[in-house]
C-alpha atoms as a PDB file:
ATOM      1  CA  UNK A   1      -4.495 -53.808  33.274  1.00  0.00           C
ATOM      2  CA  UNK A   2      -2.687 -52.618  29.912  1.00  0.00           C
ATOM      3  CA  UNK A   3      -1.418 -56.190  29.539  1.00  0.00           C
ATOM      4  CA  UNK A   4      -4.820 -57.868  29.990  1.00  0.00           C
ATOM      5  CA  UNK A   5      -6.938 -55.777  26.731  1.00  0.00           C
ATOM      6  CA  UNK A   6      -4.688 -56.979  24.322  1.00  0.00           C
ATOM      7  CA  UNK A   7      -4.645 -60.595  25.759  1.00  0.00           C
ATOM      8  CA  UNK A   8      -8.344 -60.096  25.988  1.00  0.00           C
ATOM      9  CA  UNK A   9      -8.733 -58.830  22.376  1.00  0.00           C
ATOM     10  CA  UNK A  10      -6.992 -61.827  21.267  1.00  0.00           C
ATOM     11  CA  UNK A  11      -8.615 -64.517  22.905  1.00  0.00           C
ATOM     12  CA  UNK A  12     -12.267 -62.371  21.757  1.00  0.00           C
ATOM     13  CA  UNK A  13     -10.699 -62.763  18.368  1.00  0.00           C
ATOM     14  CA  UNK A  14      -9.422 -66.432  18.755  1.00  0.00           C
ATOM     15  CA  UNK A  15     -13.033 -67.144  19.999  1.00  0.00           C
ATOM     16  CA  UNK A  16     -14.660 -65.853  16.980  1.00  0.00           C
ATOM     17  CA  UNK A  17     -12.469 -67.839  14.293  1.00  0.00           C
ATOM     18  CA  UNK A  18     -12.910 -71.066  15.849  1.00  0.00           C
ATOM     19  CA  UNK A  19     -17.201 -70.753  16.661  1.00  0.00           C
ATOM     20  CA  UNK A  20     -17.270 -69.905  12.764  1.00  0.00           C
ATOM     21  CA  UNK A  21     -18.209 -73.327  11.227  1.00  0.00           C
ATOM     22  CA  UNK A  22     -16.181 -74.126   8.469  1.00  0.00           C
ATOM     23  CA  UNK A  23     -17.424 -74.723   5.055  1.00  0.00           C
ATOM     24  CA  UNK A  24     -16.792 -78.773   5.016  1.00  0.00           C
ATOM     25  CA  UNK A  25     -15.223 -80.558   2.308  1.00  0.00           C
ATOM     26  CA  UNK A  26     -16.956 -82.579   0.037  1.00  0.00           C
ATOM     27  CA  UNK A  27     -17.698 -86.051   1.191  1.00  0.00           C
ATOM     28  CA  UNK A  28     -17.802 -89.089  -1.369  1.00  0.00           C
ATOM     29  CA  UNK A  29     -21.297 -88.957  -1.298  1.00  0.00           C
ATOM     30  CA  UNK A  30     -22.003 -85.661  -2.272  1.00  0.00           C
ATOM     31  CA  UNK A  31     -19.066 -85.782  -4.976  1.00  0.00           C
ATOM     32  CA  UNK A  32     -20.825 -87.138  -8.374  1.00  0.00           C
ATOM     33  CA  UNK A  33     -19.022 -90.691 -10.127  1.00  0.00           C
ATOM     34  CA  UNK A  34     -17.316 -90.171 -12.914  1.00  0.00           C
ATOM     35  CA  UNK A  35     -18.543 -91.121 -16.086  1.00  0.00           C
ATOM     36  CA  UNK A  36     -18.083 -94.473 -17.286  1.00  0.00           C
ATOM     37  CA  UNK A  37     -15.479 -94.858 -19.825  1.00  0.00           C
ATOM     38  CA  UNK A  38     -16.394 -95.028 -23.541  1.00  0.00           C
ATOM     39  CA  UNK A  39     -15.700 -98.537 -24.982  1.00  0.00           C
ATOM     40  CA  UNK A  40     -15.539 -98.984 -28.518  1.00  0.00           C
ATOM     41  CA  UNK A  41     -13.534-101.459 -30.716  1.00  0.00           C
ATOM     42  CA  UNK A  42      -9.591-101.450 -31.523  1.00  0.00           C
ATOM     43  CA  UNK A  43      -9.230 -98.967 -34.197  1.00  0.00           C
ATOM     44  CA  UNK A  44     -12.841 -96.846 -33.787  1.00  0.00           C
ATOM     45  CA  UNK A  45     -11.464 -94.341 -31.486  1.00  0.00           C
ATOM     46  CA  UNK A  46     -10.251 -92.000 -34.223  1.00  0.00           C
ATOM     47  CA  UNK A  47     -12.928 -90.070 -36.252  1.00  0.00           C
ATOM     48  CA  UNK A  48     -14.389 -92.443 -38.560  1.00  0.00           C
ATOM     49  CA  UNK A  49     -15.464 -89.558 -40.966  1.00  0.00           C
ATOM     50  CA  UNK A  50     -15.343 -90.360 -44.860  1.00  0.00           C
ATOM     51  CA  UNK A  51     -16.481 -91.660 -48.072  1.00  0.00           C
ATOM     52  CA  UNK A  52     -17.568 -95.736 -48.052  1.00  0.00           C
ATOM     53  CA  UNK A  53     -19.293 -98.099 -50.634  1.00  0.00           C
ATOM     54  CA  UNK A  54     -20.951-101.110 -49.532  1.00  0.00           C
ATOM     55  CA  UNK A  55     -18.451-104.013 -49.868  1.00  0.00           C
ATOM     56  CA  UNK A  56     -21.683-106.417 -51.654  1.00  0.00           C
ATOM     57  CA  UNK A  57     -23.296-103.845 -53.696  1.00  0.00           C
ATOM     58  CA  UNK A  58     -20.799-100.575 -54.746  1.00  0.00           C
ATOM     59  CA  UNK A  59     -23.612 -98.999 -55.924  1.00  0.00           C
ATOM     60  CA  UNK A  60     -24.651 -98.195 -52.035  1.00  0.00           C
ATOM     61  CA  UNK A  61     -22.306 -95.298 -50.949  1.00  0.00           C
ATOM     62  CA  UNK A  62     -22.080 -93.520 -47.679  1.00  0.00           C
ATOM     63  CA  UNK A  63     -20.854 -90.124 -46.712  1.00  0.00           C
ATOM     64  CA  UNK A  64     -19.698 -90.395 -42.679  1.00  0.00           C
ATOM     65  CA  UNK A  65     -18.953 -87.453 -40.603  1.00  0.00           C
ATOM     66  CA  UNK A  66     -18.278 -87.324 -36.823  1.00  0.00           C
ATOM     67  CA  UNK A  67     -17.777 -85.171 -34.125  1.00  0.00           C
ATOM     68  CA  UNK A  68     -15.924 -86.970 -31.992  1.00  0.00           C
ATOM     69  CA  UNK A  69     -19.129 -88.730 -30.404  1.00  0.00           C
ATOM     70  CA  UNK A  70     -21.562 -89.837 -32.871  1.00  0.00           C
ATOM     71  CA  UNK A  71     -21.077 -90.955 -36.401  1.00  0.00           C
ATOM     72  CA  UNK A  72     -23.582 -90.489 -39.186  1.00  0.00           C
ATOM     73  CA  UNK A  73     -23.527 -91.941 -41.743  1.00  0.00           C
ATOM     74  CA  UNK A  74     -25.537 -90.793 -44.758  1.00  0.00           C
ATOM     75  CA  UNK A  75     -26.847 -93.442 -47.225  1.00  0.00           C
ATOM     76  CA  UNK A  76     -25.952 -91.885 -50.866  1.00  0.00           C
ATOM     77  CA  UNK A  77     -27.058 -94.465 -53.964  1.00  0.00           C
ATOM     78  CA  UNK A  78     -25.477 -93.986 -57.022  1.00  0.00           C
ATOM     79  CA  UNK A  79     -27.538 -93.679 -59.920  1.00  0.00           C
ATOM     80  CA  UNK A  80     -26.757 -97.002 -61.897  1.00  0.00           C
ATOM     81  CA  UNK A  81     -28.776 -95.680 -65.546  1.00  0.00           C
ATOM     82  CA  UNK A  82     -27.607 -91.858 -65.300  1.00  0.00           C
ATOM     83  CA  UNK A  83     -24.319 -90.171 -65.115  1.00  0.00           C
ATOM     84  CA  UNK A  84     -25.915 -87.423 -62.986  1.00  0.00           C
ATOM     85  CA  UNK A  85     -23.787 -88.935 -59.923  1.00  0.00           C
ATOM     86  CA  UNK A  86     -25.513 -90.080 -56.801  1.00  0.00           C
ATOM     87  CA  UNK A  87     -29.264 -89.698 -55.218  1.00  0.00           C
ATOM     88  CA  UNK A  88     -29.239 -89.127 -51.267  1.00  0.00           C
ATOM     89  CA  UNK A  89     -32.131 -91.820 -49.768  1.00  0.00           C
ATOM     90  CA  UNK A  90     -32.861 -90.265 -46.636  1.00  0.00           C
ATOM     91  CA  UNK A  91     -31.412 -93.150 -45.238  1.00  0.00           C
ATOM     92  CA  UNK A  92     -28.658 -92.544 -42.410  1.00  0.00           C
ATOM     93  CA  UNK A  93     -26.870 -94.482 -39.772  1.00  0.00           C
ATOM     94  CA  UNK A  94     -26.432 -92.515 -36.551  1.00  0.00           C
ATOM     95  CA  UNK A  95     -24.077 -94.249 -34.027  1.00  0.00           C
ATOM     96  CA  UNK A  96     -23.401 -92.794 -30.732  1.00  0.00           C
ATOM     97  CA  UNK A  97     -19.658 -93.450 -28.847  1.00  0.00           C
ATOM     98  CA  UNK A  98     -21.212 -94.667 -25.041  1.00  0.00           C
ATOM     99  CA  UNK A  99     -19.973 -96.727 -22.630  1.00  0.00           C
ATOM    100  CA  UNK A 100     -21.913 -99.881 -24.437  1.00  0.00           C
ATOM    101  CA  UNK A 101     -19.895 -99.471 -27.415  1.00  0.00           C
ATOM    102  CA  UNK A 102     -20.559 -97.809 -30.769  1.00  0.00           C
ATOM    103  CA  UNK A 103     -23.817 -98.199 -30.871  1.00  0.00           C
ATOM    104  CA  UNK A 104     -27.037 -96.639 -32.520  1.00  0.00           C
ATOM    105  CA  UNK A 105     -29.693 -97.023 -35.693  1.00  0.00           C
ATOM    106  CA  UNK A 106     -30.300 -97.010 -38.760  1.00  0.00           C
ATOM    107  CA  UNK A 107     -32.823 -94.524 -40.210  1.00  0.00           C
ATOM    108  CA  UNK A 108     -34.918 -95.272 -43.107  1.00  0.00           C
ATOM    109  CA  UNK A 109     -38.494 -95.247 -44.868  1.00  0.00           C
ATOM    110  CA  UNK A 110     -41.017 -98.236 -44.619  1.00  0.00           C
ATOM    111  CA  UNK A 111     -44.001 -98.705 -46.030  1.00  0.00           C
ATOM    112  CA  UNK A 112     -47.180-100.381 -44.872  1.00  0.00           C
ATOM    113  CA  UNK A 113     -49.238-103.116 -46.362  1.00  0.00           C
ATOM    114  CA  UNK A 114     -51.121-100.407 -48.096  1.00  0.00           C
ATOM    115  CA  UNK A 115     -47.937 -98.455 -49.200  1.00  0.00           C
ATOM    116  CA  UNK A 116     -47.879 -95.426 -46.334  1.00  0.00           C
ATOM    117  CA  UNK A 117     -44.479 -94.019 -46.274  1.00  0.00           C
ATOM    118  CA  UNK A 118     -42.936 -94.946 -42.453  1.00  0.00           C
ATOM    119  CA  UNK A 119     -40.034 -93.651 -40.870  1.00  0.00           C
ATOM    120  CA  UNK A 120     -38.159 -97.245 -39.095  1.00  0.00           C
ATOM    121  CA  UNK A 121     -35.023 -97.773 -36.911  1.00  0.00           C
ATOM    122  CA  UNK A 122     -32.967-100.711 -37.310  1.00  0.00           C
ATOM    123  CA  UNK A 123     -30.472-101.407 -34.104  1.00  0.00           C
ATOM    124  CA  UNK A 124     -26.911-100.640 -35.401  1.00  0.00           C
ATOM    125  CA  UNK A 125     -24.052-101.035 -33.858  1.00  0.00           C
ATOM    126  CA  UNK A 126     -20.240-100.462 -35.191  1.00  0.00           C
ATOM    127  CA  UNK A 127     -18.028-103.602 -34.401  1.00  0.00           C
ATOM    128  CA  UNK A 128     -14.801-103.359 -35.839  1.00  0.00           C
ATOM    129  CA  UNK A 129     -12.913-100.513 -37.434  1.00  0.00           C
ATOM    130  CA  UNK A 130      -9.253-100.905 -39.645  1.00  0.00           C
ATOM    131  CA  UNK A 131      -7.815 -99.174 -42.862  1.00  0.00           C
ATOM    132  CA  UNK A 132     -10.468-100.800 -44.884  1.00  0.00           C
ATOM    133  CA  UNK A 133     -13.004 -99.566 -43.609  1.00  0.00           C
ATOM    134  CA  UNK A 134     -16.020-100.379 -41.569  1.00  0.00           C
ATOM    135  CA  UNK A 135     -17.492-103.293 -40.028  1.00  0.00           C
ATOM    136  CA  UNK A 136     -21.050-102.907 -38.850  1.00  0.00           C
ATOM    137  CA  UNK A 137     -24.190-105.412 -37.179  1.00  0.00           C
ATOM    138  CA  UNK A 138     -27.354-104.033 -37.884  1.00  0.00           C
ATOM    139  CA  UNK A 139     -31.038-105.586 -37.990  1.00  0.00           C
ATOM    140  CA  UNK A 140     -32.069-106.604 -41.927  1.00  0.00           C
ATOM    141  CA  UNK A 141     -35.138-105.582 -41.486  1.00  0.00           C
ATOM    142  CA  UNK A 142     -38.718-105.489 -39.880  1.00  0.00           C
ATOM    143  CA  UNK A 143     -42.446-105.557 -40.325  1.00  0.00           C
ATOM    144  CA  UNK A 144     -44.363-102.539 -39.863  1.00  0.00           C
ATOM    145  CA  UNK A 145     -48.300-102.170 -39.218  1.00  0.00           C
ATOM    146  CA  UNK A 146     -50.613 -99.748 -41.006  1.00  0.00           C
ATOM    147  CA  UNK A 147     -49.758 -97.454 -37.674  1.00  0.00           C
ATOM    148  CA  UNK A 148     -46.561 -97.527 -38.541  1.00  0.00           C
ATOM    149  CA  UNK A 149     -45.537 -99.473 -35.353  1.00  0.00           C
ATOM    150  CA  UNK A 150     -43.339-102.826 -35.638  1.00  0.00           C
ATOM    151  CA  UNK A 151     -45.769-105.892 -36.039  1.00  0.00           C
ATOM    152  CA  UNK A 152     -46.247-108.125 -33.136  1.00  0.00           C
ATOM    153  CA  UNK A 153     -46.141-110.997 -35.855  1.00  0.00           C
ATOM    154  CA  UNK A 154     -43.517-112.116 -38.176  1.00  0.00           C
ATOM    155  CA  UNK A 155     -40.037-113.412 -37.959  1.00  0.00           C
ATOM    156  CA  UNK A 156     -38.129-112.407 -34.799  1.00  0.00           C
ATOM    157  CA  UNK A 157     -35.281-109.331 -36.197  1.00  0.00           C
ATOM    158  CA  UNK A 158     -31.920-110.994 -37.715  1.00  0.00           C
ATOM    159  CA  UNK A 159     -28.804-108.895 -36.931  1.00  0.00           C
ATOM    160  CA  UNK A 160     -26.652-109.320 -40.530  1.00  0.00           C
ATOM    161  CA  UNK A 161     -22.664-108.243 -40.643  1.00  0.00           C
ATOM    162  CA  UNK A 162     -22.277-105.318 -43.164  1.00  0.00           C
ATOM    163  CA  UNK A 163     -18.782-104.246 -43.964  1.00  0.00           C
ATOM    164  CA  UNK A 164     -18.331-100.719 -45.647  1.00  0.00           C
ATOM    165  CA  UNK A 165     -15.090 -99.869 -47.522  1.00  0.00           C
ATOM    166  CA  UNK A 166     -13.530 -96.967 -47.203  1.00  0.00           C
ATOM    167  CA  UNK A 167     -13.218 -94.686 -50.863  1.00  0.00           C
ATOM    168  CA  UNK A 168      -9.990 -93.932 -51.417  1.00  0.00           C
ATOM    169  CA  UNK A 169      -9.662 -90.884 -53.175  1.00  0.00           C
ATOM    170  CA  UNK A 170      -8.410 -91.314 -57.159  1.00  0.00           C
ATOM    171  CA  UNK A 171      -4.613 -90.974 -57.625  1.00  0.00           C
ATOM    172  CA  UNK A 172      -4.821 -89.343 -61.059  1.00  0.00           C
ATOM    173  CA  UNK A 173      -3.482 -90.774 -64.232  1.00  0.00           C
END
């Protein structure tokens, strides 16, 4: 009988382990997908942070910064009649790095039929990026009602390339 409480202890103890249910593994549906990759065009996937001009009208300058997922870009006009260096518009462009490309809005100030100051969006989205800079699609423009909501009437929106050229900082004399 001293043989059989040890053999007895062990199967009590065998027993136990195996009647525990075991935590299961995580199945495919409970696991989440990954994300989706981020797709933006050859040459964007560095940070696109820096001084630009506007490649028709220099006097439209833009000060981008990025942190590694969106890009603003702040719209900074020079003064044309002053030497007191540039005016910030309030304007930006904020672009976002998503699966759907570099994509995002324009921020500015319309005004009504009556003159009411409205904020607007424009669509935006970042299309090709090299060493000259930047080349963007965004919507020209838009008609706003004295609610400062788009019109129902007018011309449909007109996406227009704009290409912004990167500053390069002065070499000196």
């Amino acid at each position: 009988m001293h043989r059989a409480l040890p053999s007895l202890a062990l199967g009590f103890s065998v027993l136990c382990l195996t009647a525990c249910p075991a935590k299961a593994p995580p199945t495919l549906e409970t696991r989440s997908p990954p994300p989706p990759p981020i797709r933006v065009p050859p040459g964007c996937e560095s940070s696109q942070a820096g001084e630009y001009r506007h490649e028709e009208n220099p006097a439209f300058r833009y000060r981008g910064e990025e942190d590694g997922g969106t890009l603003t870009l702040a719209v900074v006009r020079a003064l044309a009649d002053t030497d007191a260096g540039t005016d910030s518009s309030g304007a930006s462009i904020v672009l976002q790095r998503t699966p759907g490309g570099f994509v995002g809005e324009t921020r500015a100030t319309g005004f009504t039929g009556s003159g009411a100051p409205c904020p607007v969006a424009f669509p935006t989205e970042l299309v090709a990026c090299d060493d000259a800079g930047l080349t963007l699609r965004a919507v020209a423009s838009t008609s706003i009602d004295e609610g400062c909501q788009p019109s129902r009437t007018g011309p449909p929106p007109v996406r227009l390339k704009q290409v912004l050229l990167r500053e390069t900082p002065d070499a000196g004399p």
